[in-house]
N, C-alpha and C. Protein backbone atom coordinates (compact mmCIF):
# COMPACT_ATOMS: atom_id res chain seq x y z
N UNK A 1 0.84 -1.17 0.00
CA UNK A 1 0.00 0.00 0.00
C UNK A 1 0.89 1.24 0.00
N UNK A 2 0.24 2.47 -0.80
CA UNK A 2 1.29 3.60 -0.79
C UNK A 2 0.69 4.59 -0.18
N UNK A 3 0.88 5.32 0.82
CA UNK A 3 0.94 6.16 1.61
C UNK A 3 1.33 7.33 1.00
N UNK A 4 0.34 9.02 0.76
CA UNK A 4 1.05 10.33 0.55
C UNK A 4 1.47 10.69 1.14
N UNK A 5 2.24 11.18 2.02
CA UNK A 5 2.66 12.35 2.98
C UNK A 5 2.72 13.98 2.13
N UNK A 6 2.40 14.52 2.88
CA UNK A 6 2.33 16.32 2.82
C UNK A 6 3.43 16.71 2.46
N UNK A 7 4.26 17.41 2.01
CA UNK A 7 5.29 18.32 1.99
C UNK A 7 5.09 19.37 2.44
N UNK A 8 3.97 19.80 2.47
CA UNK A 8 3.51 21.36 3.06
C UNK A 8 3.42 20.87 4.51
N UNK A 9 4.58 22.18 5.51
CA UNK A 9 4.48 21.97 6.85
C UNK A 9 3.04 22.17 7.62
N UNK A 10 2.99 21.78 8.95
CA UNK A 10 1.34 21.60 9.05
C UNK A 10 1.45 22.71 10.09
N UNK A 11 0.03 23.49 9.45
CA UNK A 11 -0.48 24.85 10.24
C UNK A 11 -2.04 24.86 10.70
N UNK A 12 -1.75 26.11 11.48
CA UNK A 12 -3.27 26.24 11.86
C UNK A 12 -4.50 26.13 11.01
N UNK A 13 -5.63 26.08 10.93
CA UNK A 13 -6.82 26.14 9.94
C UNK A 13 -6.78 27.89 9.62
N UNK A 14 -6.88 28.47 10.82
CA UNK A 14 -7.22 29.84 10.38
C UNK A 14 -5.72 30.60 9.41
N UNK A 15 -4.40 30.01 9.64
CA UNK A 15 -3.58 30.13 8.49
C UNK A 15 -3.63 29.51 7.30
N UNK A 16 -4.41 28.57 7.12
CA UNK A 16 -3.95 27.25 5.72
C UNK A 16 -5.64 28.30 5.30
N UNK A 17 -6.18 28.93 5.69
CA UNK A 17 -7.53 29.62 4.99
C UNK A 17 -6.73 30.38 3.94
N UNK A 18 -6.06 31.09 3.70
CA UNK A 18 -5.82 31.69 2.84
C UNK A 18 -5.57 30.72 1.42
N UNK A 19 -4.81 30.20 1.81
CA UNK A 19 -4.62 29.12 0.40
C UNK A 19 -5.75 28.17 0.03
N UNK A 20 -6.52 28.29 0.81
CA UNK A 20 -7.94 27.62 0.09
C UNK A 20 -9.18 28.41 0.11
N UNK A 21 -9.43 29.61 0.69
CA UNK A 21 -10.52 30.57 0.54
C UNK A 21 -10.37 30.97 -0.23
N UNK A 22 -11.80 31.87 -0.88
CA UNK A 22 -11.70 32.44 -1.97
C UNK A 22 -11.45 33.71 -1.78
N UNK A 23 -11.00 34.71 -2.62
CA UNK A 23 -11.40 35.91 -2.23
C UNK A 23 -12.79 36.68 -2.08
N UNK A 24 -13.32 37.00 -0.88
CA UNK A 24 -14.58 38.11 -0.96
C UNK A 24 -15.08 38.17 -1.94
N UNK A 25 -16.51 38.11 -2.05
CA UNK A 25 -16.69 38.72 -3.61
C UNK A 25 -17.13 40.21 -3.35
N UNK A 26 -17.08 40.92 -4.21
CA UNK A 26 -17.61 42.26 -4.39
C UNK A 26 -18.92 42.70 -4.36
N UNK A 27 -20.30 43.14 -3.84
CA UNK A 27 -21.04 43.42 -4.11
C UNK A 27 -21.50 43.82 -5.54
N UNK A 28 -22.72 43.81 -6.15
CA UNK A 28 -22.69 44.39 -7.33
C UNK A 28 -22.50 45.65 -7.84
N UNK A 29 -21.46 45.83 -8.81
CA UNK A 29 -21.53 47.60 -9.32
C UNK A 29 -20.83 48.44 -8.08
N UNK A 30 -19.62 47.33 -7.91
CA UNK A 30 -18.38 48.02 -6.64
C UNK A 30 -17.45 47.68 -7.27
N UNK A 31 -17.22 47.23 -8.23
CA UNK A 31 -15.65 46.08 -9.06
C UNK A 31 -14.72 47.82 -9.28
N UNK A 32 -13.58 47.55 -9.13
CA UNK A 32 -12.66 48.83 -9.25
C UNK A 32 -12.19 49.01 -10.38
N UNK A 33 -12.72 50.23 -11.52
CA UNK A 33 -12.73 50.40 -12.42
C UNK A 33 -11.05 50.68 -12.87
N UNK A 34 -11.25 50.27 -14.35
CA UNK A 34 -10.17 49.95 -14.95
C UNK A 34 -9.61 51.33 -15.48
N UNK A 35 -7.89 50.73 -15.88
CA UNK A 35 -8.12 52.26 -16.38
C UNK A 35 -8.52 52.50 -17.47
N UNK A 36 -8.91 53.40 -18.35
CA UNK A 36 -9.50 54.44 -19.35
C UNK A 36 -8.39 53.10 -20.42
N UNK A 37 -9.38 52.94 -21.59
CA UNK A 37 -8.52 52.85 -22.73
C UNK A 37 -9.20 53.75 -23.60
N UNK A 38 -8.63 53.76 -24.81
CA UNK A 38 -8.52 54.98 -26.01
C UNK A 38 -9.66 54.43 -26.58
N UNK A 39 -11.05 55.28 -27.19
CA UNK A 39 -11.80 55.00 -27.99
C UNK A 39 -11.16 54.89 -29.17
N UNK A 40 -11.65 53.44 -29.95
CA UNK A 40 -11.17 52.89 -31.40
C UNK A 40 -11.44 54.59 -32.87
N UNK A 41 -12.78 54.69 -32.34
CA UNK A 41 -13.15 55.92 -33.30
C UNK A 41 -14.60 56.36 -32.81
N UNK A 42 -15.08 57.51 -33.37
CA UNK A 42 -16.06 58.16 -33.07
C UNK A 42 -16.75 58.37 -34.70
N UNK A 43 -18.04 58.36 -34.84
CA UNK A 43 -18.59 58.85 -35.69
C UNK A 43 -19.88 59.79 -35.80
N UNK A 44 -19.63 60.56 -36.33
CA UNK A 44 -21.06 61.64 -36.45
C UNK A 44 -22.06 61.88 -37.37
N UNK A 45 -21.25 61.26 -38.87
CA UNK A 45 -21.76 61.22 -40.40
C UNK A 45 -22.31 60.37 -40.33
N UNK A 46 -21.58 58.96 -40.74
CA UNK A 46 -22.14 57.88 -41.34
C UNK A 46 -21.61 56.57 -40.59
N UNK A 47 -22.55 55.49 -41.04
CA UNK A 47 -21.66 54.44 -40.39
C UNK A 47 -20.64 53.82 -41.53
N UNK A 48 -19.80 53.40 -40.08
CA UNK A 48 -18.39 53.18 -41.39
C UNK A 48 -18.65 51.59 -41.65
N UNK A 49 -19.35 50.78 -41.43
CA UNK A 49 -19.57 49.09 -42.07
C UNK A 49 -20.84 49.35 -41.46
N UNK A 50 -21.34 47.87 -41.70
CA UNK A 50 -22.56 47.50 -41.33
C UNK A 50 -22.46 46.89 -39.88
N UNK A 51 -23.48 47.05 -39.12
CA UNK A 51 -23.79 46.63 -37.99
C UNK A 51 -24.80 46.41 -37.57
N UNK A 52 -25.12 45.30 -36.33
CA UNK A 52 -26.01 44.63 -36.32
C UNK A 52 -26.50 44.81 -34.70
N UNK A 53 -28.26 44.75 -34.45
CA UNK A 53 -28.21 44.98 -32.75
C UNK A 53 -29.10 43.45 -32.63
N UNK A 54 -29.55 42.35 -31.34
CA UNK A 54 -30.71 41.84 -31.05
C UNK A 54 -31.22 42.27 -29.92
N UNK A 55 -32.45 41.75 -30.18
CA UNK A 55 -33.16 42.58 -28.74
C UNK A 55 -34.16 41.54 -29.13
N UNK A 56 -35.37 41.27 -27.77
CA UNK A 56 -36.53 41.13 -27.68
C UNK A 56 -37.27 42.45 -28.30
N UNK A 57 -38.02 42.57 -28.88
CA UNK A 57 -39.26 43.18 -29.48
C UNK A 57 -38.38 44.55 -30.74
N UNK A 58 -39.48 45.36 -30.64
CA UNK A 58 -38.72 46.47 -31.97
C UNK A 58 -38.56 47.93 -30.80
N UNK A 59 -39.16 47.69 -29.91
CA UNK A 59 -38.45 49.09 -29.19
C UNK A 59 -37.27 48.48 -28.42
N UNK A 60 -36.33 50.03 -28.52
CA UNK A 60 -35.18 49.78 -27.82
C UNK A 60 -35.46 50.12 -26.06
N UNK A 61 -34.98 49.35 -25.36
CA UNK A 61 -35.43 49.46 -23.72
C UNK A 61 -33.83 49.58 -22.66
N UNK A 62 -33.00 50.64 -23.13
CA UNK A 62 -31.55 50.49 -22.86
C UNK A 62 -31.89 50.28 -20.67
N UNK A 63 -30.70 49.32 -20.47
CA UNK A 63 -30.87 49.36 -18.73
C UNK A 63 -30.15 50.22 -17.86
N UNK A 64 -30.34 50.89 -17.41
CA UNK A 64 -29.45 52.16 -16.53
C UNK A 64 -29.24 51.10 -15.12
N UNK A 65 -28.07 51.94 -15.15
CA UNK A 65 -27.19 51.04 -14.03
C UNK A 65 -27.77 50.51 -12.49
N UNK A 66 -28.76 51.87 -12.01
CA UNK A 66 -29.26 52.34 -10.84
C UNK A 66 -30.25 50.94 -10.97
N UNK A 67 -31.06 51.05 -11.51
CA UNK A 67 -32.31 49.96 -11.69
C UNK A 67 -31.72 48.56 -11.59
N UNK A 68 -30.90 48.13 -12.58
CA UNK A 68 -30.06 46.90 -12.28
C UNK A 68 -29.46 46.34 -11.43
N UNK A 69 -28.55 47.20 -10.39
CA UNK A 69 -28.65 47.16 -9.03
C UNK A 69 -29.21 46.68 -8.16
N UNK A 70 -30.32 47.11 -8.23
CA UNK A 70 -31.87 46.99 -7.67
C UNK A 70 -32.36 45.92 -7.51
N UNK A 71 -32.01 45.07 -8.68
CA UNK A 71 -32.49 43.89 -9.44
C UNK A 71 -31.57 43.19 -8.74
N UNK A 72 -30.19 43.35 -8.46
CA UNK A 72 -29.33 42.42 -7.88
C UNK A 72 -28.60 41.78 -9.73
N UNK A 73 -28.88 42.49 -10.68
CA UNK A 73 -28.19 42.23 -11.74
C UNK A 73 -26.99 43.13 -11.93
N UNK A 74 -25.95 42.18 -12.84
CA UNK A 74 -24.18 43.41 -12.95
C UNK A 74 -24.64 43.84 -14.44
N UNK A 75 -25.36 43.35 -15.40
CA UNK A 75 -25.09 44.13 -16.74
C UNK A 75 -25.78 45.20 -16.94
N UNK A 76 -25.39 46.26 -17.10
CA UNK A 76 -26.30 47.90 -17.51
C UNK A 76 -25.94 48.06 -19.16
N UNK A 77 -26.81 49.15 -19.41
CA UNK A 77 -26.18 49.66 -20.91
C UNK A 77 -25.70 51.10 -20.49
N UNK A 78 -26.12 51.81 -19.39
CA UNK A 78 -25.63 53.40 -19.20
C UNK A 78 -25.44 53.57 -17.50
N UNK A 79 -25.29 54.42 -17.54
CA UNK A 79 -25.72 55.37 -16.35
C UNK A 79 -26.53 56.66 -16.58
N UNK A 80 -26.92 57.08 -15.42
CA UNK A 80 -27.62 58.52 -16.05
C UNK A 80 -27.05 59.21 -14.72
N UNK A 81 -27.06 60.53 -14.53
CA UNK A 81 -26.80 61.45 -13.87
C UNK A 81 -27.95 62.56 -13.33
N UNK A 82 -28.14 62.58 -12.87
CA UNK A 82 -29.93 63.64 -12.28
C UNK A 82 -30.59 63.64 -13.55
N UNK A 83 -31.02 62.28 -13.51
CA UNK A 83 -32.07 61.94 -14.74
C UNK A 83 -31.74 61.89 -16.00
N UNK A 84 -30.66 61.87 -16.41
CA UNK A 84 -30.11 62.68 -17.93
C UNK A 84 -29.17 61.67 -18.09
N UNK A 85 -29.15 61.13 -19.32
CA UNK A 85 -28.14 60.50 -19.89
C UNK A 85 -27.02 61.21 -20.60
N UNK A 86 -25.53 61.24 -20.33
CA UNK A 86 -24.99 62.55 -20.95
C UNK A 86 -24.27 61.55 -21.69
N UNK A 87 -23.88 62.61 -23.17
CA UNK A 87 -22.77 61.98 -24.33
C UNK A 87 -21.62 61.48 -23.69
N UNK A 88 -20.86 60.75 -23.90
CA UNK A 88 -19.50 59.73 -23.77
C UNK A 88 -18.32 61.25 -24.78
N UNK A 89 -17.89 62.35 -24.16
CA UNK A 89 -17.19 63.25 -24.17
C UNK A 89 -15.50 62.64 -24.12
N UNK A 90 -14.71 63.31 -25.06
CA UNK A 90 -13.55 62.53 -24.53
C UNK A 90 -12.95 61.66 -25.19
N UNK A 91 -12.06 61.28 -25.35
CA UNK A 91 -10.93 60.08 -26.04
C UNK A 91 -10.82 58.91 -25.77
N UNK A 92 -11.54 58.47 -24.32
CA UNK A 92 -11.55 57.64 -24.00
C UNK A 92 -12.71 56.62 -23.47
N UNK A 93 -12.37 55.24 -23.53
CA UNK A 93 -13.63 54.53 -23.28
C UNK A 93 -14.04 54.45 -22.35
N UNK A 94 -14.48 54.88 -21.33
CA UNK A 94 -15.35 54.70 -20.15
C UNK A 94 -16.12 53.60 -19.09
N UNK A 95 -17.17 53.38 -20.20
CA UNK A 95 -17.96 52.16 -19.84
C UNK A 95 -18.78 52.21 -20.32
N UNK A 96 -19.92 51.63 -20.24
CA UNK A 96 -21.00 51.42 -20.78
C UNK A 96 -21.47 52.73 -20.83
N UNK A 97 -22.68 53.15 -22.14
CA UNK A 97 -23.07 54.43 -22.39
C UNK A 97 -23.96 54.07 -23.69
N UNK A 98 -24.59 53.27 -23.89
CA UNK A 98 -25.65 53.40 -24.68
C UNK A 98 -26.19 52.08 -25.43
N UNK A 99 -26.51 52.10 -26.70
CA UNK A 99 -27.05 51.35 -27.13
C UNK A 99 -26.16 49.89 -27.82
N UNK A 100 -25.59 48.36 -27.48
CA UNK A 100 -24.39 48.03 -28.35
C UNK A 100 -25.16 48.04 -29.88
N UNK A 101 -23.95 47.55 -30.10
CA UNK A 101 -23.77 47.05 -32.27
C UNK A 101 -22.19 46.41 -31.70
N UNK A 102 -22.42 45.38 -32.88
CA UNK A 102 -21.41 44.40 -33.39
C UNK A 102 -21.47 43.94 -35.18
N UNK A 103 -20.72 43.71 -35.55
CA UNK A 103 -20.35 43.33 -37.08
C UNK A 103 -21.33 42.07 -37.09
N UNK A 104 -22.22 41.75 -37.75
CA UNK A 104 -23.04 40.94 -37.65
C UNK A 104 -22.24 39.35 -37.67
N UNK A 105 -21.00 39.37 -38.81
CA UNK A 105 -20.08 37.94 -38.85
C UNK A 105 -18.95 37.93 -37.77
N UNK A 106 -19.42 38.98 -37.01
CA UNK A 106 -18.33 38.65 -35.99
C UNK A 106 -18.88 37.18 -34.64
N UNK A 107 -17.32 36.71 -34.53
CA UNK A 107 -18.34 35.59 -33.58
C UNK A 107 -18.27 35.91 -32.34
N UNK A 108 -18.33 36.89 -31.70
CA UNK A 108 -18.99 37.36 -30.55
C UNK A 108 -20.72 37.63 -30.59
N UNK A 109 -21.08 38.69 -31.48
CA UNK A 109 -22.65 38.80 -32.12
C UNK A 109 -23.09 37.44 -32.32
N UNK A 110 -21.94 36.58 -33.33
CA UNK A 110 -23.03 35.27 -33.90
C UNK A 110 -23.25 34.22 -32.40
N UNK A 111 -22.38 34.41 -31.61
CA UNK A 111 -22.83 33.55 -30.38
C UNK A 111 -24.18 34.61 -29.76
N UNK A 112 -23.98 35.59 -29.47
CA UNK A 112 -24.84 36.20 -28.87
C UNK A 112 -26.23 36.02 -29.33
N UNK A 113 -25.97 36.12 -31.03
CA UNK A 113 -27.35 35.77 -31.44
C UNK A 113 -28.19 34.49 -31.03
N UNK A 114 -27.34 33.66 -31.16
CA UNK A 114 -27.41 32.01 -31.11
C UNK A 114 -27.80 31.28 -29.74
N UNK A 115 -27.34 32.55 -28.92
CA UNK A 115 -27.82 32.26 -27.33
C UNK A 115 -29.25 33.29 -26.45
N UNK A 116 -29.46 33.92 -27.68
CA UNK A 116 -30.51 34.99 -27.06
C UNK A 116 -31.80 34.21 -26.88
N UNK A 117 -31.75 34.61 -25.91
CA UNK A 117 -33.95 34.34 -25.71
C UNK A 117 -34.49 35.03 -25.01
N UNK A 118 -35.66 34.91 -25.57
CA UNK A 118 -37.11 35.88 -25.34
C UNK A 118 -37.93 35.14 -26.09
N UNK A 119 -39.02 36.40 -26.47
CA UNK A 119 -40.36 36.24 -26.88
C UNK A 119 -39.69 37.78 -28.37
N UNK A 120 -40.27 37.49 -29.21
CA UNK A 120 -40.14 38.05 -30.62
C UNK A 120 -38.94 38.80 -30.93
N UNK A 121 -38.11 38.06 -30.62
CA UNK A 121 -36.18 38.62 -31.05
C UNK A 121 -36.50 39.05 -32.52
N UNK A 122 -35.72 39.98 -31.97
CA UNK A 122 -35.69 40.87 -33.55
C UNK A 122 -33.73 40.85 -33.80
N UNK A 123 -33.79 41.15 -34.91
CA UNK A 123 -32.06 41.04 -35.04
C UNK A 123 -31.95 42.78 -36.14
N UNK A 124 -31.84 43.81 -35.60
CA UNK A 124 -31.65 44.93 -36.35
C UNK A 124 -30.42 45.01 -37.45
N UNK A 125 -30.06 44.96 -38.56
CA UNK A 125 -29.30 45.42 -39.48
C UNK A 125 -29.17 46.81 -39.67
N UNK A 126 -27.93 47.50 -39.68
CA UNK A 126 -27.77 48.51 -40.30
C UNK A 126 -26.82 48.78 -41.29
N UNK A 127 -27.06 48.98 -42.53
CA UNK A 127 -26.20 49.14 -43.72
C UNK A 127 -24.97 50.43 -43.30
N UNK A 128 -24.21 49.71 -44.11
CA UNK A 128 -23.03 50.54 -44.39
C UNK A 128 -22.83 51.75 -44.96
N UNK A 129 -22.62 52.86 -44.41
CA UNK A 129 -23.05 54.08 -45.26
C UNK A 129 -24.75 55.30 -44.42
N UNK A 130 -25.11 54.59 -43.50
CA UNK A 130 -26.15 54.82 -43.10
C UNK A 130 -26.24 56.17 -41.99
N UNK A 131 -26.79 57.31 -42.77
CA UNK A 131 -26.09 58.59 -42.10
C UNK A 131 -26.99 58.65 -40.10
N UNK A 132 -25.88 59.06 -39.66
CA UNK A 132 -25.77 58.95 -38.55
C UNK A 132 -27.04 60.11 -37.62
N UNK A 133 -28.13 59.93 -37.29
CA UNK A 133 -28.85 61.34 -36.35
C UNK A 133 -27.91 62.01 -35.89
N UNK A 134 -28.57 63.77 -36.40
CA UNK A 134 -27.92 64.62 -35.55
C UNK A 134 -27.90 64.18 -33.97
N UNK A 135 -28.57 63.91 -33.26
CA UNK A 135 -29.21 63.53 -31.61
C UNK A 135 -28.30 62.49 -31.20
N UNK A 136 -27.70 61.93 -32.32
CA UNK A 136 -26.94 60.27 -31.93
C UNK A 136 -25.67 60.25 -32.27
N UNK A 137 -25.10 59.72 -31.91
CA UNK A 137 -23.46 59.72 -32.10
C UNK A 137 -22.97 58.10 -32.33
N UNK A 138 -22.34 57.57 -32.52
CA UNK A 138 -21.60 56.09 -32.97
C UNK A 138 -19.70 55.55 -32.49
N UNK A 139 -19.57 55.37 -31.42
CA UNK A 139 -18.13 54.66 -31.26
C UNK A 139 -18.20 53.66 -30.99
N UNK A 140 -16.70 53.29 -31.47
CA UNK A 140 -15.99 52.10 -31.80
C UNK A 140 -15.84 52.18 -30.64
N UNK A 141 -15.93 51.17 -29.27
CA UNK A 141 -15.07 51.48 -28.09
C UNK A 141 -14.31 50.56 -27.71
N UNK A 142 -13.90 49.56 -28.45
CA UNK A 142 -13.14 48.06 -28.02
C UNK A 142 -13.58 47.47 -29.05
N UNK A 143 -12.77 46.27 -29.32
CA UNK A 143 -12.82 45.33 -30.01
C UNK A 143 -13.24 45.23 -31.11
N UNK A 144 -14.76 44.30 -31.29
CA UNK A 144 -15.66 44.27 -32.27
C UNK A 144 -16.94 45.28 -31.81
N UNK A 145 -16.84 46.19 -30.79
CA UNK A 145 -18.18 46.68 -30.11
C UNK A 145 -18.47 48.00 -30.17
N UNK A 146 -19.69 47.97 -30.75
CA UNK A 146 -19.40 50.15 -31.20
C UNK A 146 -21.00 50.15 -30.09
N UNK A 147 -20.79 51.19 -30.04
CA UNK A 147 -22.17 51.99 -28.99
C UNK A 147 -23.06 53.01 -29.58
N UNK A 148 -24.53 53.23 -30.04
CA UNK A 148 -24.90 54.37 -30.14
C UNK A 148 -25.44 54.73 -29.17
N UNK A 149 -24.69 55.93 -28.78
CA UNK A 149 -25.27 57.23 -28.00
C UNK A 149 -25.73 58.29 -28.22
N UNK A 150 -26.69 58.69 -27.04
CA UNK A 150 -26.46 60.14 -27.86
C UNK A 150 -25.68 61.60 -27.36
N UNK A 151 -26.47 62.14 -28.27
CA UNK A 151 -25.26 63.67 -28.71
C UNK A 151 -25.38 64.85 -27.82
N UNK A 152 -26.34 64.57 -27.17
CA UNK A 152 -26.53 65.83 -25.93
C UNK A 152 -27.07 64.65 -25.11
N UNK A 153 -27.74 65.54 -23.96
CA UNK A 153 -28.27 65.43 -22.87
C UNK A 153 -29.42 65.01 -23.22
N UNK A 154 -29.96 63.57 -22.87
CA UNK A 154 -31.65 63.30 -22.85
C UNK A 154 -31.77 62.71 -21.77
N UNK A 155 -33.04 62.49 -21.77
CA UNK A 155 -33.93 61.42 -20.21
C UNK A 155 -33.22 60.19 -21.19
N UNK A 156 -33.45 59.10 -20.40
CA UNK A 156 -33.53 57.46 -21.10
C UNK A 156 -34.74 57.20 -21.55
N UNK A 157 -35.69 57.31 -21.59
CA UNK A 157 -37.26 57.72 -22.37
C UNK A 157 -37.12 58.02 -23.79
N UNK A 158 -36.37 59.45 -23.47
CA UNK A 158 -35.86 60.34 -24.68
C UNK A 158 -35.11 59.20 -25.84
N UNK A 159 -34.03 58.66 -24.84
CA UNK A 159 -32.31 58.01 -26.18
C UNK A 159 -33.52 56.78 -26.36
N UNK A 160 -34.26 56.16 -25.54
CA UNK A 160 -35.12 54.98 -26.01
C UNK A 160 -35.76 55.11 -27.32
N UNK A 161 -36.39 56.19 -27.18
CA UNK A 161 -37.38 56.59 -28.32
C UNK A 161 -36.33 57.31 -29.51
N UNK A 162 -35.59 57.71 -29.09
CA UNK A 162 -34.40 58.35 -30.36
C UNK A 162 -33.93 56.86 -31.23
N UNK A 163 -33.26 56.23 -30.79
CA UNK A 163 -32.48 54.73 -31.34
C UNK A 163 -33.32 53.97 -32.05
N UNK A 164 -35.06 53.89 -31.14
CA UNK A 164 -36.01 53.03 -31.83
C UNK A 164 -36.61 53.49 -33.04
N UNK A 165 -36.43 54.97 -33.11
CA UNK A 165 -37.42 55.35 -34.30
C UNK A 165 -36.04 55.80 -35.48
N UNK A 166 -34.63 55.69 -34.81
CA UNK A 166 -33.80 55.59 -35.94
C UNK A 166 -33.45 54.01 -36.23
N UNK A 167 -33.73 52.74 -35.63
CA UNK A 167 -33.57 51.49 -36.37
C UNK A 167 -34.66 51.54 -37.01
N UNK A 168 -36.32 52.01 -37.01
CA UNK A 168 -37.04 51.60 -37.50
C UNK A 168 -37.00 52.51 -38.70
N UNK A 169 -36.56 53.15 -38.94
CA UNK A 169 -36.30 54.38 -39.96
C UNK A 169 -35.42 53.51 -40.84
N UNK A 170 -33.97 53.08 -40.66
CA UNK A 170 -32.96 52.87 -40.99
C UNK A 170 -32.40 51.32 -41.37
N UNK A 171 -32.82 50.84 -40.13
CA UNK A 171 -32.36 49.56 -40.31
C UNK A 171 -33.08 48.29 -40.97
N UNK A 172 -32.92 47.15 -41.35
CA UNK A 172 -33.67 46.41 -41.46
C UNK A 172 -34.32 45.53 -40.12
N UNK A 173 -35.02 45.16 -39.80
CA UNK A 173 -35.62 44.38 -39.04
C UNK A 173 -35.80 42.57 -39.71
N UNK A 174 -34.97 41.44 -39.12
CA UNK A 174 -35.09 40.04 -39.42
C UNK A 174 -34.97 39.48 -37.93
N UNK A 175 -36.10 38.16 -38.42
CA UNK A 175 -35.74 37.65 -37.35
C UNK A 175 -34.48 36.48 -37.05
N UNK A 176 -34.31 35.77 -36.03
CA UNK A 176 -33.38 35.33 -35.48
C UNK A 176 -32.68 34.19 -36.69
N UNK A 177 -34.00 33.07 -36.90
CA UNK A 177 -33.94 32.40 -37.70
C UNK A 177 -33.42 33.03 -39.67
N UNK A 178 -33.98 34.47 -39.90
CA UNK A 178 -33.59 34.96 -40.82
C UNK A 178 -31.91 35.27 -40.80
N UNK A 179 -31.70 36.13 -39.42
CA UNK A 179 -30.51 36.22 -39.46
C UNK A 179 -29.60 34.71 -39.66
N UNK A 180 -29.39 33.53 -38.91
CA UNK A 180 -28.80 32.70 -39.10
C UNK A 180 -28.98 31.85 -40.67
N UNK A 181 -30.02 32.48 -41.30
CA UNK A 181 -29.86 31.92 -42.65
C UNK A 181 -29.11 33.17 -44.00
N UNK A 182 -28.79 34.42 -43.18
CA UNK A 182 -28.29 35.52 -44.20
C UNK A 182 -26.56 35.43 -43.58
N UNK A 183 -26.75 35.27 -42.42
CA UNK A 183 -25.07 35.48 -41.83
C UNK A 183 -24.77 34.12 -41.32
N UNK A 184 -24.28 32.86 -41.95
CA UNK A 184 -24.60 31.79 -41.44
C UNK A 184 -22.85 32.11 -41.07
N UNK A 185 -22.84 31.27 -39.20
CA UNK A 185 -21.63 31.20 -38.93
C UNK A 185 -20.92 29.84 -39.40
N UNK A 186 -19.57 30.19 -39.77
CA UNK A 186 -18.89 28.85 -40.21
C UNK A 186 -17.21 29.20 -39.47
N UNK A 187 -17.01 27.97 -39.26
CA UNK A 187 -15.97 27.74 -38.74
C UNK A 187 -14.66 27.38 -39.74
């Protein structure tokens, strides 16, 4: 029969805790923010490719941070400030601030798509070239992930109803199943 022995000298429980506890977790919407990286680009004209949003239904319903909280949920799309959602000012990326978009063949979106549920997913298209609302603004802020925001100061009521009546203006509307038969992912 073979016998392990320890190599690690033998200590108290309340010392050997460290090497097997976890660390604390953080409450929600306490994590210590990172530093600032450089927004990829900003746009005001047009969009520079095509991009793609999903959502449950055809209005946009962005989540402010405060409410989510609330919920005991970590994902937001903004913050607001005494009611007001303000523009993403500045060179740099921040955090969350508005509405996402992703490259529709990117495979971050195509998982996202592929894992969404609800009740009447819509998958928004927006063509390439597609001039940008004065009210709304468009950055690149990482990766594959651009944000529309907007361009002044609104309620979240306000950027809700701004975004929804510019995808429904602008974009195409398909559903889930359409999308996976126009952007089929391949490996």
């Amino acid at each position: 029969m073979i016998s392990l022995v320890s190599l690690r000298p033998p200590c108290s429980i309340s010392r050997c805790k460290r090497f097997y506890a976890a660390p604390p977790a953080r409450p929600a919407g306490t994590r210590k923010a990172a530093s600032p990286r450089p927004l990829i680009g900003r746009y005001t004209d047009s969009f520079p490719l095509e991009l793609a949003r999903v959502q449950s239904g055809r209005t946009v319903n962005l989540r402010d941070y405060e409410s989510q909280v609330k919920l005991k949920r970590l994902s937001f799309d903004l913050k607001t400030h005494d009611g007001k959602v303000l523009p993403a000012l500045g060179p740099n990326f921040l955090g969350p601030n508005g509405c996402s978009l992703r490259e529709p063949f990117s495979p971050t979106f195509q998982e996202v798509v592929r894992n969404f549920r609800g009740t009447n997913i819509v998958v928004y298209v927006i063509p390439e070239g597609t001039p940008v609302p004065k009210t709304l603004t468009l950055l690149h802020e990482h990766s594959d992930h651009f944000s529309l925001q907007c361009a002044e100061p609104m309620s979240l009521p306000e950027l809700n109803k701004e975004i929804t009546d510019f995808l429904v203006k602008s974009a195409r509307a398909i559903t889930k199943e359409e999308f996976g038969e126009e952007y089929p992912y391949e490996i």
